[in-house]
N, C-alpha and C. Protein backbone atom coordinates (compact mmCIF):
# COMPACT_ATOMS: atom_id res chain seq x y z
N UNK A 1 0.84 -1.18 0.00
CA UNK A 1 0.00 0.00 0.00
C UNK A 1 0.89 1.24 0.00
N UNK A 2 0.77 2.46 -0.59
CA UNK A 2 1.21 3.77 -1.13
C UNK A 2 0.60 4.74 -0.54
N UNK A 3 0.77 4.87 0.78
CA UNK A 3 0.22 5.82 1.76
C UNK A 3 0.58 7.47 0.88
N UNK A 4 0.52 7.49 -0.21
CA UNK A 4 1.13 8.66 -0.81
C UNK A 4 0.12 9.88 -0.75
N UNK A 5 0.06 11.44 -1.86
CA UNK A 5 -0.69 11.82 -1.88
C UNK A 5 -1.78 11.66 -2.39
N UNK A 6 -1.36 10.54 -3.69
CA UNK A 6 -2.84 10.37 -4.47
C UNK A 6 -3.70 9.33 -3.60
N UNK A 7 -3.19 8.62 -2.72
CA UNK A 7 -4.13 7.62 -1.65
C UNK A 7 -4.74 8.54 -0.91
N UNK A 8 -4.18 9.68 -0.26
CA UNK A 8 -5.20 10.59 0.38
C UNK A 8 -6.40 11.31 -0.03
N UNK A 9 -5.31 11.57 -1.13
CA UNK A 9 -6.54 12.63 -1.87
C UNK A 9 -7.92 11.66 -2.29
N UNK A 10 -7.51 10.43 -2.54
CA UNK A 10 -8.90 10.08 -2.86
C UNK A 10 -9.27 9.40 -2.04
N UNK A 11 -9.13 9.64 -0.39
CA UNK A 11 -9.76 9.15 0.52
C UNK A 11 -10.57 10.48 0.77
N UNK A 12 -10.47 11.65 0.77
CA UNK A 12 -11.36 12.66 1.03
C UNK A 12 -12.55 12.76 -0.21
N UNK A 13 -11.62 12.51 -1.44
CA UNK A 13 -13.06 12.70 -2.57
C UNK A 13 -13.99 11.56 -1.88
N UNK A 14 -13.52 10.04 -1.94
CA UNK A 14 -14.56 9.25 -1.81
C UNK A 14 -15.45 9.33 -0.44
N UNK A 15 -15.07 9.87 0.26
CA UNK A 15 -15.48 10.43 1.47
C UNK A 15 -15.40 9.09 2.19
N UNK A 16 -14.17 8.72 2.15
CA UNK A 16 -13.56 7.47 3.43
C UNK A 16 -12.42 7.76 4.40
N UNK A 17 -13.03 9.18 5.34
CA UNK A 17 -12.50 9.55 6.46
C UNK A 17 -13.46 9.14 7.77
N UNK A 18 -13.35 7.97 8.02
CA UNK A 18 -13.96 7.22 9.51
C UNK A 18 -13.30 7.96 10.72
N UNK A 19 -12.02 8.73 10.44
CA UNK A 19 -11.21 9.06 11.64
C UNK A 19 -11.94 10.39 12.17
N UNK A 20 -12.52 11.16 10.81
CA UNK A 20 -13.17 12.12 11.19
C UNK A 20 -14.26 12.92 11.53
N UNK A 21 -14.32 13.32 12.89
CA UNK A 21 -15.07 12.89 13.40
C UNK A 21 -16.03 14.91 13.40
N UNK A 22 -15.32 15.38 12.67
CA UNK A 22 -16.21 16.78 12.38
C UNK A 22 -16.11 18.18 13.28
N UNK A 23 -15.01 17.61 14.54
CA UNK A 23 -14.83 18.82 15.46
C UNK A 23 -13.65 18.54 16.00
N UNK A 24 -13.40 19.34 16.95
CA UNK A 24 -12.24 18.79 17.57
C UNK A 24 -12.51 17.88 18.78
N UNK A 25 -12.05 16.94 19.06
CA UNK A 25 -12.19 16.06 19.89
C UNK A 25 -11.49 16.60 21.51
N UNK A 26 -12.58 15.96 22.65
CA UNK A 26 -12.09 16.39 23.54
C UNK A 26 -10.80 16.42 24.72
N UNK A 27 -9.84 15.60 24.75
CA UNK A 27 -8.75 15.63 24.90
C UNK A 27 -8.34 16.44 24.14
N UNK A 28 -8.16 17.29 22.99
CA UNK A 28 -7.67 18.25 22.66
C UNK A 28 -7.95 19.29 23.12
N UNK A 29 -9.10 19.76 22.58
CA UNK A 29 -10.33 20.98 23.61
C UNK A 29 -9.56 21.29 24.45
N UNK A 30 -9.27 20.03 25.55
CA UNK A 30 -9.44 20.71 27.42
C UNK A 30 -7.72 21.09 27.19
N UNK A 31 -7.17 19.88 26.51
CA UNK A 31 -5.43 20.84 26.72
C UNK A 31 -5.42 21.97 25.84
N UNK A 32 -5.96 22.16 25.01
CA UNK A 32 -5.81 23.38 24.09
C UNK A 32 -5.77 24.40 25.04
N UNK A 33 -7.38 24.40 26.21
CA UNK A 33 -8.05 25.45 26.84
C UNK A 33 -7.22 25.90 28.02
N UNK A 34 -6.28 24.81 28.35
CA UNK A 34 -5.51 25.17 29.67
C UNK A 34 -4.05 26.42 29.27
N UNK A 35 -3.66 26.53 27.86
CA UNK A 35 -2.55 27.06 27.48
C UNK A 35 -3.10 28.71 27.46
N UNK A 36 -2.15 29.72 28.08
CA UNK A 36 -2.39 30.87 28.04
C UNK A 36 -1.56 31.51 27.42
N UNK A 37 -0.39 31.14 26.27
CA UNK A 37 0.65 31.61 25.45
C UNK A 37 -0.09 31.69 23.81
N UNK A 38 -0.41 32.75 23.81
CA UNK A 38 -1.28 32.91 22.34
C UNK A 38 -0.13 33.02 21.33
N UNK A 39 1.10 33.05 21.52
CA UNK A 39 2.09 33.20 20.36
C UNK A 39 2.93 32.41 20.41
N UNK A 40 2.57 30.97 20.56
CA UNK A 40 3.31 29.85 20.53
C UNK A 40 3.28 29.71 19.04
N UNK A 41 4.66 28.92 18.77
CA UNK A 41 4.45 28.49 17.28
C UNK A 41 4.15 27.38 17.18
N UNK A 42 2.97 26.77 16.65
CA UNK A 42 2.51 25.86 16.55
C UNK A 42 2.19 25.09 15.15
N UNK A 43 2.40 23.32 15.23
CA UNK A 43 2.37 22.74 13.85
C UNK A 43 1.89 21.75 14.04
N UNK A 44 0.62 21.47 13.20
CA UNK A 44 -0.42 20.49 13.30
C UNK A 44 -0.30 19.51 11.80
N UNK A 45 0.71 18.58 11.86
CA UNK A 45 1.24 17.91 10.53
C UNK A 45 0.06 16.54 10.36
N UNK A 46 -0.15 16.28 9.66
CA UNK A 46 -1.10 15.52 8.94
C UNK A 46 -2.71 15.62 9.26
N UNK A 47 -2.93 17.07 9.26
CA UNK A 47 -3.99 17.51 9.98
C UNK A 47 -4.94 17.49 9.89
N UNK A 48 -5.38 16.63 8.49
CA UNK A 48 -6.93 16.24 7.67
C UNK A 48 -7.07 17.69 7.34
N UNK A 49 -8.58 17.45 7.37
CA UNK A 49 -9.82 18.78 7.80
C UNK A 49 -9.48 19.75 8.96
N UNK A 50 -9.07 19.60 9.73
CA UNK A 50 -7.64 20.47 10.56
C UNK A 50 -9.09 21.31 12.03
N UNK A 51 -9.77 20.35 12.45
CA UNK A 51 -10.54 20.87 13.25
C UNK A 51 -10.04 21.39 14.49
N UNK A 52 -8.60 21.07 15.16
CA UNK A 52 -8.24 21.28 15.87
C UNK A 52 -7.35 22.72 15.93
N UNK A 53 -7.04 23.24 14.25
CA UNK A 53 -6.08 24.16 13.61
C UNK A 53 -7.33 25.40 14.02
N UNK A 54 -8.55 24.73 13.42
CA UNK A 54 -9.61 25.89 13.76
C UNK A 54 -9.80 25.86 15.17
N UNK A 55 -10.06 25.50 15.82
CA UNK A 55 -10.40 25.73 17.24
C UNK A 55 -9.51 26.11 18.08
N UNK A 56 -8.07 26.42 17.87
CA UNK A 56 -6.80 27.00 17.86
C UNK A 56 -6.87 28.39 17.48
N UNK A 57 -7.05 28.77 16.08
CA UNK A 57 -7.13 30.04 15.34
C UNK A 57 -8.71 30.51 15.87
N UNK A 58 -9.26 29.94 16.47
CA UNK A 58 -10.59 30.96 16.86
C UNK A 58 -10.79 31.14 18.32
N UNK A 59 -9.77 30.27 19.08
CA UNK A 59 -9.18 30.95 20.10
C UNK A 59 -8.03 32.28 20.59
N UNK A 60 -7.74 32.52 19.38
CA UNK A 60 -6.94 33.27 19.27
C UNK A 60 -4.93 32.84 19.03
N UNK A 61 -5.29 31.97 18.61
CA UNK A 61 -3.67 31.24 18.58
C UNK A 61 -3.22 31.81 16.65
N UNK A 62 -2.65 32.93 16.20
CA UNK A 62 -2.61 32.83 15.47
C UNK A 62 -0.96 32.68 14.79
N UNK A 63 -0.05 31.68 15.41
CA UNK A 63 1.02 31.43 14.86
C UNK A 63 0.98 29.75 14.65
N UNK A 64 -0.24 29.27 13.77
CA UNK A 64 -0.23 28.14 13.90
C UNK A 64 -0.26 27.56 11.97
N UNK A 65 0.51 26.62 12.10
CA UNK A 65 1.06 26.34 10.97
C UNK A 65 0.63 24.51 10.67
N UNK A 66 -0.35 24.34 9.33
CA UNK A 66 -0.90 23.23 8.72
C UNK A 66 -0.22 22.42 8.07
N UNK A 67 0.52 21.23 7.92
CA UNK A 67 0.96 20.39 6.65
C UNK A 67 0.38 19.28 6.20
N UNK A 68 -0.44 19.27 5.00
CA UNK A 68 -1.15 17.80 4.76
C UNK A 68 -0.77 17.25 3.12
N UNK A 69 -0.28 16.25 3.08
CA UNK A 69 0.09 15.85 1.72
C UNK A 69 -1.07 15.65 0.72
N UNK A 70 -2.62 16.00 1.42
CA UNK A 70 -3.54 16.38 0.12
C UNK A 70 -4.19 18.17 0.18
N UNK A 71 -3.94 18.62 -0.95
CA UNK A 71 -4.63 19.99 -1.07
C UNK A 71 -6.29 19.94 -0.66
N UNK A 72 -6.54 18.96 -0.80
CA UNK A 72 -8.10 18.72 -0.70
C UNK A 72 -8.51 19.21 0.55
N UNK A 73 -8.03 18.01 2.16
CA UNK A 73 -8.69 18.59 3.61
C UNK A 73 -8.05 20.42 3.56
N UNK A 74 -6.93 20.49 2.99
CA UNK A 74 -6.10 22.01 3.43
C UNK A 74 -7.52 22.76 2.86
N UNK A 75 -7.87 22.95 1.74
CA UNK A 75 -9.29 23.88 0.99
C UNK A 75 -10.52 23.28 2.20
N UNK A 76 -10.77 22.43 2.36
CA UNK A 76 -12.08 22.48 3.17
C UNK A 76 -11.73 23.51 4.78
N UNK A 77 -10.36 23.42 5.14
CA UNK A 77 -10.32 24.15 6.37
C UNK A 77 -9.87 25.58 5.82
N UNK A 78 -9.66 26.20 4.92
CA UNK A 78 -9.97 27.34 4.08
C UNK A 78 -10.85 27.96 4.06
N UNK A 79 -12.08 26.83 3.65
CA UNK A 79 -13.29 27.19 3.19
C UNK A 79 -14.30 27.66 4.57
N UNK A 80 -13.53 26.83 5.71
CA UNK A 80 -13.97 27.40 6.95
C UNK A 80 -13.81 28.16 7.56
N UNK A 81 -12.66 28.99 7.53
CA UNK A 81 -12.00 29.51 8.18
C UNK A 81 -11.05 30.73 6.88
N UNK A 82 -12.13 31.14 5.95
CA UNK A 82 -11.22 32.25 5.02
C UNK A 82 -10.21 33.03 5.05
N UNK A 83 -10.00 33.32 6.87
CA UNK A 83 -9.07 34.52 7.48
C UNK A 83 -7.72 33.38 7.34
N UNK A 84 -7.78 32.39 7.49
CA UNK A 84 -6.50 31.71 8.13
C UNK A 84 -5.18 31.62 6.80
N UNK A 85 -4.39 31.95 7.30
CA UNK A 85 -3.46 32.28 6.54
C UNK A 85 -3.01 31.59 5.41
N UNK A 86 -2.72 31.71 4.00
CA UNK A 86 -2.41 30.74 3.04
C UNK A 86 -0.90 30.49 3.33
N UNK A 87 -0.44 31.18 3.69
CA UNK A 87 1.12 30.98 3.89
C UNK A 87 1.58 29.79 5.10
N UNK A 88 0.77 29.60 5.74
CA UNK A 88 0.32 28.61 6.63
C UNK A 88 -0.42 27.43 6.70
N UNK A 89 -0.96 27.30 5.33
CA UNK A 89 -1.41 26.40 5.18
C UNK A 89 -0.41 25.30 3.79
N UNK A 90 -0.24 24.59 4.11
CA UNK A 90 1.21 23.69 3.84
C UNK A 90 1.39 22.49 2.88
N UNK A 91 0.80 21.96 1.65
CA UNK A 91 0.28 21.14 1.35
C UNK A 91 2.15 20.37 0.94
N UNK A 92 2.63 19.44 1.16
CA UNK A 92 3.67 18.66 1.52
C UNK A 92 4.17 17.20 2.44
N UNK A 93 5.35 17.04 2.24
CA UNK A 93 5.46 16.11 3.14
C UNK A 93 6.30 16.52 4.56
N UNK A 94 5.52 16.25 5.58
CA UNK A 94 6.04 16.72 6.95
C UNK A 94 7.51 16.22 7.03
N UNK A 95 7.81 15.05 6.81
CA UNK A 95 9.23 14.57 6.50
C UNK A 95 10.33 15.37 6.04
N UNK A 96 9.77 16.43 4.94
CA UNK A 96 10.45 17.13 4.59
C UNK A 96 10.55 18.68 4.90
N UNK A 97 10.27 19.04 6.07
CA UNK A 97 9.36 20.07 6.14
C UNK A 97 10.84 20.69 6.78
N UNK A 98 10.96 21.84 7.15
CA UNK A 98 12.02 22.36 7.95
C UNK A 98 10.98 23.68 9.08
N UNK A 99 11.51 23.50 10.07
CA UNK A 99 11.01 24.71 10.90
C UNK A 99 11.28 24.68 11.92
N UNK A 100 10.64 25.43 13.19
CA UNK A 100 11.28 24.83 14.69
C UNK A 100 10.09 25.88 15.20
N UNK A 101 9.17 24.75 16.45
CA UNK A 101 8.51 25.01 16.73
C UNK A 101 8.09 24.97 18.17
N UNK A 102 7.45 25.67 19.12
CA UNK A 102 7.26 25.22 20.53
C UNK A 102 6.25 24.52 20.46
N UNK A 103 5.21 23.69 19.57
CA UNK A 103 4.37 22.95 19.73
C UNK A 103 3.93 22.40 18.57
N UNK A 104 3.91 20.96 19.24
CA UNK A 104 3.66 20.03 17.60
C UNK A 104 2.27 19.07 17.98
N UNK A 105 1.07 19.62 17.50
CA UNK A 105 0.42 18.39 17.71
C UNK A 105 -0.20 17.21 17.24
N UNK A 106 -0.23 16.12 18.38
CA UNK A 106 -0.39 14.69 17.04
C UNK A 106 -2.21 14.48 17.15
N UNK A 107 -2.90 14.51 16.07
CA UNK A 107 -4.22 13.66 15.85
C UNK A 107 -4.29 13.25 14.78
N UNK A 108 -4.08 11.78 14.52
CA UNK A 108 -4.16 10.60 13.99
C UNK A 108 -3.40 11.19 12.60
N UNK A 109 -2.27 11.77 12.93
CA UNK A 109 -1.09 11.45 12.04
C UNK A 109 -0.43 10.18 12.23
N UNK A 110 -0.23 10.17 13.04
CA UNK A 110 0.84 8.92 13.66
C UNK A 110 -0.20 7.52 13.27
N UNK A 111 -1.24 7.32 13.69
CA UNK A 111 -2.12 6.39 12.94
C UNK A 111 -2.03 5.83 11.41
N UNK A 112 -1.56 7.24 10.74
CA UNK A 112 -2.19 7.04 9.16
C UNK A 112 -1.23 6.86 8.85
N UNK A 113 0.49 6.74 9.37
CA UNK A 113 1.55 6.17 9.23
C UNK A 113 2.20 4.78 8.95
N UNK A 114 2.56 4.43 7.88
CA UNK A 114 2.87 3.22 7.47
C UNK A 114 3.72 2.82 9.44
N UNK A 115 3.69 1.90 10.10
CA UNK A 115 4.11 1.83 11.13
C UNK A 115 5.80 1.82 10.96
N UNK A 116 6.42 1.34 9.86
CA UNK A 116 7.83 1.49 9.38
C UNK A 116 8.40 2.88 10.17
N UNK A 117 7.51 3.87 9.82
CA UNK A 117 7.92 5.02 9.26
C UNK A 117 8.20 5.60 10.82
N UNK A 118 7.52 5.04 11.71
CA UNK A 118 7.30 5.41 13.74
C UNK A 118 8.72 6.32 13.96
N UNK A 119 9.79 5.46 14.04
CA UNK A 119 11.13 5.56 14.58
C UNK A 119 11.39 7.50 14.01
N UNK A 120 11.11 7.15 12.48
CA UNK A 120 11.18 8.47 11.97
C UNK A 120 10.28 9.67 12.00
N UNK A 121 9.43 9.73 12.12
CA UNK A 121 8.68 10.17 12.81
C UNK A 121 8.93 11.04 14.15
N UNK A 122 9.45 10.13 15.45
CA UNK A 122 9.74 10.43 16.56
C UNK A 122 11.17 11.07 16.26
N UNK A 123 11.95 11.02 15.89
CA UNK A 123 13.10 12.02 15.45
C UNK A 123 12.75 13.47 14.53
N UNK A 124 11.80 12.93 13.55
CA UNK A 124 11.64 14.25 13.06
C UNK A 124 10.71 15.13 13.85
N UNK A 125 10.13 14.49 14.89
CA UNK A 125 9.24 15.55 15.65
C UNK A 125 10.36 16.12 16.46
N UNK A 126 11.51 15.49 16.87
CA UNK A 126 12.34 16.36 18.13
C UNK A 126 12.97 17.31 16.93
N UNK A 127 13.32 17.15 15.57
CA UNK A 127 14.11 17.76 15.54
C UNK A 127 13.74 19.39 15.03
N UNK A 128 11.98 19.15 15.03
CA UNK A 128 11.10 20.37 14.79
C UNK A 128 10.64 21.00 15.80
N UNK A 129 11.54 20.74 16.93
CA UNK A 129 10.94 21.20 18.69
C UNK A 129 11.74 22.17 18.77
N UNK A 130 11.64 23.43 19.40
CA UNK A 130 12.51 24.35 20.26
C UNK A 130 13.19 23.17 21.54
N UNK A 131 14.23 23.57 21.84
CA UNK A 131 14.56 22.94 22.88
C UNK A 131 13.38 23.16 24.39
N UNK A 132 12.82 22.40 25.24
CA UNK A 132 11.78 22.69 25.73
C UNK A 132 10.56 22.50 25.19
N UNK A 133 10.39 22.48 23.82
CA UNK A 133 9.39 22.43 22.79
C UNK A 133 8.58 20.88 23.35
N UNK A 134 7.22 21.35 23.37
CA UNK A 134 6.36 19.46 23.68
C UNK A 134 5.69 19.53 22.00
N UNK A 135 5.43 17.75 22.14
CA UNK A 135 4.74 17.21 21.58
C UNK A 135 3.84 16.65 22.58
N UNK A 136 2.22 16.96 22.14
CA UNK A 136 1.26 16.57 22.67
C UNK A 136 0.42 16.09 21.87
N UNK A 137 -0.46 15.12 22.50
CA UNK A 137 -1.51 14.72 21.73
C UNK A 137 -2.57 13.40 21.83
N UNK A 138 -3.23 12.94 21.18
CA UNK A 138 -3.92 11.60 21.20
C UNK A 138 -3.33 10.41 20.30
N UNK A 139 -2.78 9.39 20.78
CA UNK A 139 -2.58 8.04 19.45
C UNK A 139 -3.37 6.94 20.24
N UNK A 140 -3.72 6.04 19.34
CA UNK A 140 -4.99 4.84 19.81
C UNK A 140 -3.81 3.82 20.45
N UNK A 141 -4.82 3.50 21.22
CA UNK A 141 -4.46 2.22 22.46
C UNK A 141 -5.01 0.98 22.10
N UNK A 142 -5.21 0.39 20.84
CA UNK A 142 -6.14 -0.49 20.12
C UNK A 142 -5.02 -1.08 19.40
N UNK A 143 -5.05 -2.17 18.73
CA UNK A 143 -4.97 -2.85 17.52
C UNK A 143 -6.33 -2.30 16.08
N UNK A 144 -5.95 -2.61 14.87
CA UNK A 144 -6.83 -1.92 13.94
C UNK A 144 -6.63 -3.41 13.44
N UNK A 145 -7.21 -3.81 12.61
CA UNK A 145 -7.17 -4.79 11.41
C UNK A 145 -6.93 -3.87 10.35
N UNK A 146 -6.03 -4.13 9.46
CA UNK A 146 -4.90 -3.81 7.92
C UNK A 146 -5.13 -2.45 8.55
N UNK A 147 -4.95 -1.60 7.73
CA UNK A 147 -4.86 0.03 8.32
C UNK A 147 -4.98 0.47 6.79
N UNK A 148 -4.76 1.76 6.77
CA UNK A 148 -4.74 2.69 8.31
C UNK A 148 -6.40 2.72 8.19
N UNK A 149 -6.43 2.96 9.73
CA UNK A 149 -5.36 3.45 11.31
C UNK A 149 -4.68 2.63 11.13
N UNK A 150 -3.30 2.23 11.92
CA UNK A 150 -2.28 1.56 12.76
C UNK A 150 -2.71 1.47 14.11
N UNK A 151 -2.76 0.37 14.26
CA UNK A 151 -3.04 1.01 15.98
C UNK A 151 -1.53 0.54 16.82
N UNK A 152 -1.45 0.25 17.72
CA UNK A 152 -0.03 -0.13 19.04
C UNK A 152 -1.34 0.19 20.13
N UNK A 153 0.50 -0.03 21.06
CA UNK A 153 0.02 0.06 22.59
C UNK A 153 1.32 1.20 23.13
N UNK A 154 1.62 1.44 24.66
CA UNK A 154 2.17 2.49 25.11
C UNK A 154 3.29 1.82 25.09
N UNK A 155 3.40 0.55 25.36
CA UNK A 155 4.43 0.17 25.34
C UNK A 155 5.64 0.28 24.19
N UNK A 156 4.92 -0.60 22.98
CA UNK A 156 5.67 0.27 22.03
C UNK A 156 5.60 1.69 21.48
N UNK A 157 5.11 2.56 21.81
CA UNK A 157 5.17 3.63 21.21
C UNK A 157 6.36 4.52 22.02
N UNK A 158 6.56 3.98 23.57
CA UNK A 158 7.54 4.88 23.99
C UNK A 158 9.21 4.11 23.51
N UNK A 159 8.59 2.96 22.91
CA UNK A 159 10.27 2.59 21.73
C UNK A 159 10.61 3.86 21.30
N UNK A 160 9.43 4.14 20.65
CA UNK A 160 10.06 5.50 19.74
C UNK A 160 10.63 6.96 20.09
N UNK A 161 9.93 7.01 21.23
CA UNK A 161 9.62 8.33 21.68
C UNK A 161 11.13 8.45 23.15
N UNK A 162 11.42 7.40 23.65
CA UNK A 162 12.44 7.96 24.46
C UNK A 162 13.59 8.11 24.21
N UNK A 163 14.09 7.49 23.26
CA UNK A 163 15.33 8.26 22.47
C UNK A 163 15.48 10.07 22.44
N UNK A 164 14.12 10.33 22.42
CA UNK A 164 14.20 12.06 21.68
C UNK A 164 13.71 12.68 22.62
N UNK A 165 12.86 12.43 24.06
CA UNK A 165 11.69 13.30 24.73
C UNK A 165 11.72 12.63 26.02
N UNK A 166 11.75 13.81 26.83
CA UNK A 166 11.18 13.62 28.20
C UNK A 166 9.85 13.42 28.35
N UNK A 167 9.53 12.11 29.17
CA UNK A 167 7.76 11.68 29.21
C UNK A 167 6.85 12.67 30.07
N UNK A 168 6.25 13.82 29.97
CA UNK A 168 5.77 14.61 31.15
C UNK A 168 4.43 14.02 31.32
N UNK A 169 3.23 13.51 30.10
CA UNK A 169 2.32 12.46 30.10
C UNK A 169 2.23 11.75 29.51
N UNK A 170 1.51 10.51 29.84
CA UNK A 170 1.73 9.13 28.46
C UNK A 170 0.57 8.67 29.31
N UNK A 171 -0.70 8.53 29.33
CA UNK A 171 -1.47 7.67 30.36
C UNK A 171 -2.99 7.57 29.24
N UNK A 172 -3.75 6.42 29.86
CA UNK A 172 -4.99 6.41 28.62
C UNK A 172 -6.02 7.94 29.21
N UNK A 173 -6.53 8.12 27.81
CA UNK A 173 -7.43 9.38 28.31
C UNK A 173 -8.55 9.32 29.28
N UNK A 174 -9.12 9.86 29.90
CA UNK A 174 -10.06 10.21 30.58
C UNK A 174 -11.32 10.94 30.13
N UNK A 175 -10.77 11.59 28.89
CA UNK A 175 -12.18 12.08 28.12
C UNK A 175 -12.03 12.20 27.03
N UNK A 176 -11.77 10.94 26.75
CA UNK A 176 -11.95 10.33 24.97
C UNK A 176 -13.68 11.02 24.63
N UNK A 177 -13.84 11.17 23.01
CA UNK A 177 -15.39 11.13 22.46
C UNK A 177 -15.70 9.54 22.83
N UNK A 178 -17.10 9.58 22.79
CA UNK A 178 -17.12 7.94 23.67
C UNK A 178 -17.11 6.49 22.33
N UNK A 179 -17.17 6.91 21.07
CA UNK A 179 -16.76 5.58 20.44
C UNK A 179 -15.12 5.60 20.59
N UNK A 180 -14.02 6.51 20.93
CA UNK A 180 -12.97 6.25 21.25
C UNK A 180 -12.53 5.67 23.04
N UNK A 181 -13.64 5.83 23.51
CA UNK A 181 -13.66 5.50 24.89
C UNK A 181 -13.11 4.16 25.07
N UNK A 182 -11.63 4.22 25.91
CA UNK A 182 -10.66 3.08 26.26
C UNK A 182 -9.90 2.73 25.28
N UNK A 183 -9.51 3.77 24.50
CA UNK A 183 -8.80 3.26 23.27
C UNK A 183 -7.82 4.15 22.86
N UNK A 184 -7.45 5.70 23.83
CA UNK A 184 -6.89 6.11 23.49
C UNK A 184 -5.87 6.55 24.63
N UNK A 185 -4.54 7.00 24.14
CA UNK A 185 -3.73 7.17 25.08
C UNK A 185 -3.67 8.99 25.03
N UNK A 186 -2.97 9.89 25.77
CA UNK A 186 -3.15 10.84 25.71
C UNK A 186 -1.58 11.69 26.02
N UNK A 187 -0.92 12.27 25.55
CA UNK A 187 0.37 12.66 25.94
C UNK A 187 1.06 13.64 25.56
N UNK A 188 1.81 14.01 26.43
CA UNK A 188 2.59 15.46 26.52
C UNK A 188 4.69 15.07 26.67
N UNK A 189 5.18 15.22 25.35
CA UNK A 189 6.35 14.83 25.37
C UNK A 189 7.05 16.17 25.51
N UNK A 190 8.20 16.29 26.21
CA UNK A 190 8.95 17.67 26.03
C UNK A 190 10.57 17.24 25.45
N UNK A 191 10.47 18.26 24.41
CA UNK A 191 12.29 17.67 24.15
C UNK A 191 13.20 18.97 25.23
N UNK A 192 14.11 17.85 25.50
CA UNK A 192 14.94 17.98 26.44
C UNK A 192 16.02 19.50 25.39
């Protein structure tokens, strides 16, 4: 399978996004709501429909930066959100991306990831961190049948992740949406 751009793109035409769920989900919400630094630089890489980019930018977060390898979800969160910057909105591969940021967040990027790709992944997120810089976010606590999703467990996922990051949270959520209820883990990495 060719997790590429033309596999995405015609997962949004055919309208076979199950992951999305139309808002931002609540483990994001409540950590979003606790941050009082409106000029963080922020990067939301494989961001679909980017519900979380909007609920960010209409909180007032406006140094926040989109990358999705289909033009397609980038125009629907456009189409929502007209003010939000084109220069910011990123259509590419995060792999290749260069920047440095105090905040990177994960929703179901890491999922839609050939699982190969994990190790790299967790390096290229430290190496897009300010020093101090977290990665936060939601990845599933499930097994999937074929993918994507990918699913794991915590166990392996902190394979990846302690090479590059101090663990500040890694624990299952508490206020998953409830068809994700017990299935997701929830976490706040800081690079050292």
């Amino acid at each position: 399978m060719n997790l590429d751009k033309d596999y995405w793109s015609s997962r949004y035409q055919d309208q076979k996004t199950g992951w999305d769920v139309g808002e931002i989900t609540t483990p994001l919400k409540d950590y979003f709501d606790q941050i009082n630094d409106k000029d963080l630089k922020i990067l939301v890489p494989g961001a679909g429909n980017g519900y979380e980019v909007e609920y960010l930018f209409n909180q007032g977060f406006k140094n926040v930066t989109v990358i999705d390898l289909s033009e397609l979800p980038l125009q629907n969160l456009k189409n929502r959100i007209p003010d939000f910057p084109d220069s910011r909105l990123l259509c590419g591969d995060f792999f290749t991306h260069q920047g440095k940021y105090d905040l990177i967040v994960e929703q179901t990027f890491f999922c839609a990831l050939d699982p190969a790709m994990r190790p790299d992944y967790a390096k290229k997120m430290s190496e897009l961190l300010v020093p101090g810089g977290k990665l936060a976010g939601v990845l599933f606590n499930t097994e999937f049948e074929g993918g994507p999703p990918f699913g794991g467990d915590k166990d392996e996922y902190l394979t990846y992740f302690l090479p590059y990051f101090k663990i500040k949270t890694f624990e299952n959520c508490y206020n998953s949406i409830k068809p994700r209820a017990e299935r997701e883990l929830f976490m706040i990495l800081s690079k050292p």
